[in-house]
Protein backbone atom coordinates (compact mmCIF):
# COMPACT_ATOMS: atom_id res chain seq x y z
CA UNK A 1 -13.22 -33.62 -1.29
CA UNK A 2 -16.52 -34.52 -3.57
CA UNK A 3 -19.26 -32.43 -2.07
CA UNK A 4 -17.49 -29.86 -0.11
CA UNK A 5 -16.28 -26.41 -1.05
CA UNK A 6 -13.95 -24.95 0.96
CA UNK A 7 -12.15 -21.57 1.50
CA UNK A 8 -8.97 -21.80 3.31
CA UNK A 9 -6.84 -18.65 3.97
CA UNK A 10 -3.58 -17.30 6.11
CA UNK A 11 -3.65 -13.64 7.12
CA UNK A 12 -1.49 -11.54 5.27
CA UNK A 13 -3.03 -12.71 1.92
CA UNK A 14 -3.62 -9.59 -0.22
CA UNK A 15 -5.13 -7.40 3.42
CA UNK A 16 -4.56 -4.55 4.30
CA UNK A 17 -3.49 -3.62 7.95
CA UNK A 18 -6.38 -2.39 9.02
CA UNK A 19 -8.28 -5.48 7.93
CA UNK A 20 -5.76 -7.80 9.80
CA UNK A 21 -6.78 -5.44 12.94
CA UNK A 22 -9.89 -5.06 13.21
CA UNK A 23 -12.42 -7.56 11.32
CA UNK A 24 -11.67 -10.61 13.32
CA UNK A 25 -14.52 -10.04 15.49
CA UNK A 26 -17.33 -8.73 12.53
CA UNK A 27 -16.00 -12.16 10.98
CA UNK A 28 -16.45 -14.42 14.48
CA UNK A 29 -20.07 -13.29 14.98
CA UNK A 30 -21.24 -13.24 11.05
CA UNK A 31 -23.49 -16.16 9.75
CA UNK A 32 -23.17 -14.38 6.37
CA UNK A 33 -22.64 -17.02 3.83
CA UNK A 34 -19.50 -16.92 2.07
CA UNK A 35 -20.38 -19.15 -1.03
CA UNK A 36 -17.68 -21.88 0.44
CA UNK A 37 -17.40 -23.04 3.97
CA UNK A 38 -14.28 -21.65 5.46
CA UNK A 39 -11.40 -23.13 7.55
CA UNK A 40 -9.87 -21.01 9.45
CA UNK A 41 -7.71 -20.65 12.51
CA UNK A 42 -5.83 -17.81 14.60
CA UNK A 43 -8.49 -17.71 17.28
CA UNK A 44 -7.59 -20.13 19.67
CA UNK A 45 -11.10 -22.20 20.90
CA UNK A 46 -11.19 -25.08 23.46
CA UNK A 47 -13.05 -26.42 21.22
CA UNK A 48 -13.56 -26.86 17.55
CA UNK A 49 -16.08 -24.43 16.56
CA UNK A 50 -18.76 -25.97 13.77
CA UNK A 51 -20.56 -23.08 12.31
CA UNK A 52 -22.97 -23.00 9.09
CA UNK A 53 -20.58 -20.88 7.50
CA UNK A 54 -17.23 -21.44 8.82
CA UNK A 55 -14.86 -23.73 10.90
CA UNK A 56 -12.46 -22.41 13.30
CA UNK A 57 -9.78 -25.49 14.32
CA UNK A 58 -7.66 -23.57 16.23
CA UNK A 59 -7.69 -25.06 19.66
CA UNK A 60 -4.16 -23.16 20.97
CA UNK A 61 -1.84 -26.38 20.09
CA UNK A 62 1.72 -24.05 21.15
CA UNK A 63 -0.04 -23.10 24.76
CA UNK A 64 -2.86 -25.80 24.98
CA UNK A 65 -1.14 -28.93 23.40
CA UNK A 66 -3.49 -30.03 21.43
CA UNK A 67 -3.74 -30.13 17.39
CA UNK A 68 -6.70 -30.37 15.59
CA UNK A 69 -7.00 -31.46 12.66
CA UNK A 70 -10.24 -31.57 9.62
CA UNK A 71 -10.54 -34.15 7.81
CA UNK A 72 -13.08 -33.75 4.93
CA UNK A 73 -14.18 -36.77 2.92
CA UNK A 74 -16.73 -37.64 0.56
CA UNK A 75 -19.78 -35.76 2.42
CA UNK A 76 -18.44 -36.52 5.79
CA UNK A 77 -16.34 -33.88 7.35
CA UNK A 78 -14.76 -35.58 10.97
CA UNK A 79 -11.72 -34.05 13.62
CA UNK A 80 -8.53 -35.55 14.41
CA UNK A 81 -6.66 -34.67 17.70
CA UNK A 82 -2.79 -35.30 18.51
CA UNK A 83 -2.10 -34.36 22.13
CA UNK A 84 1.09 -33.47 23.55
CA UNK A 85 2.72 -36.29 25.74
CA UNK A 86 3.16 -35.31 29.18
């Protein structure tokens, strides 16, 4: 991953219960920068969402079907996608 630095976390990781609660959406809206870009997930998109400061990859795969996955090489960060068959 030359060039990139990257956060990537699972809730439950040293937060409290309040945190896990209620700073999803302070999060979603923030362009604060966090010093790394961070991956994250648990808020399904239909989309991939490609932010300055974060990357939400979470496009609902259990309910929607589709898996997304980010691939980051080198300086080039690009998305993978394996779809359910019907």
């Amino acid at each position: 991953m030359s060039g990139w630095r990257c956060l990537g976390s699972s809730a439950g990781e040293a937060q409290s219960e309040q945190d896990l609660l209620w700073i999803r959406e302070p999060f979603l809206s923030s362009r604060a920068n966090y010093g790394k870009m961070v991956v994250h997930g648990h808020t399904p998109v239909l989309e991939p969402e490609m932010r300055e400061n974060r990357i939400n990859i979470d496009t609902g795969a259990c309910l929607s079907g589709r898996l997304t996955c980010l691939v980051l090489e080198a300086a080039e960060r690009r998305l993978l996608f394996a779809v359910k068959a019907p």
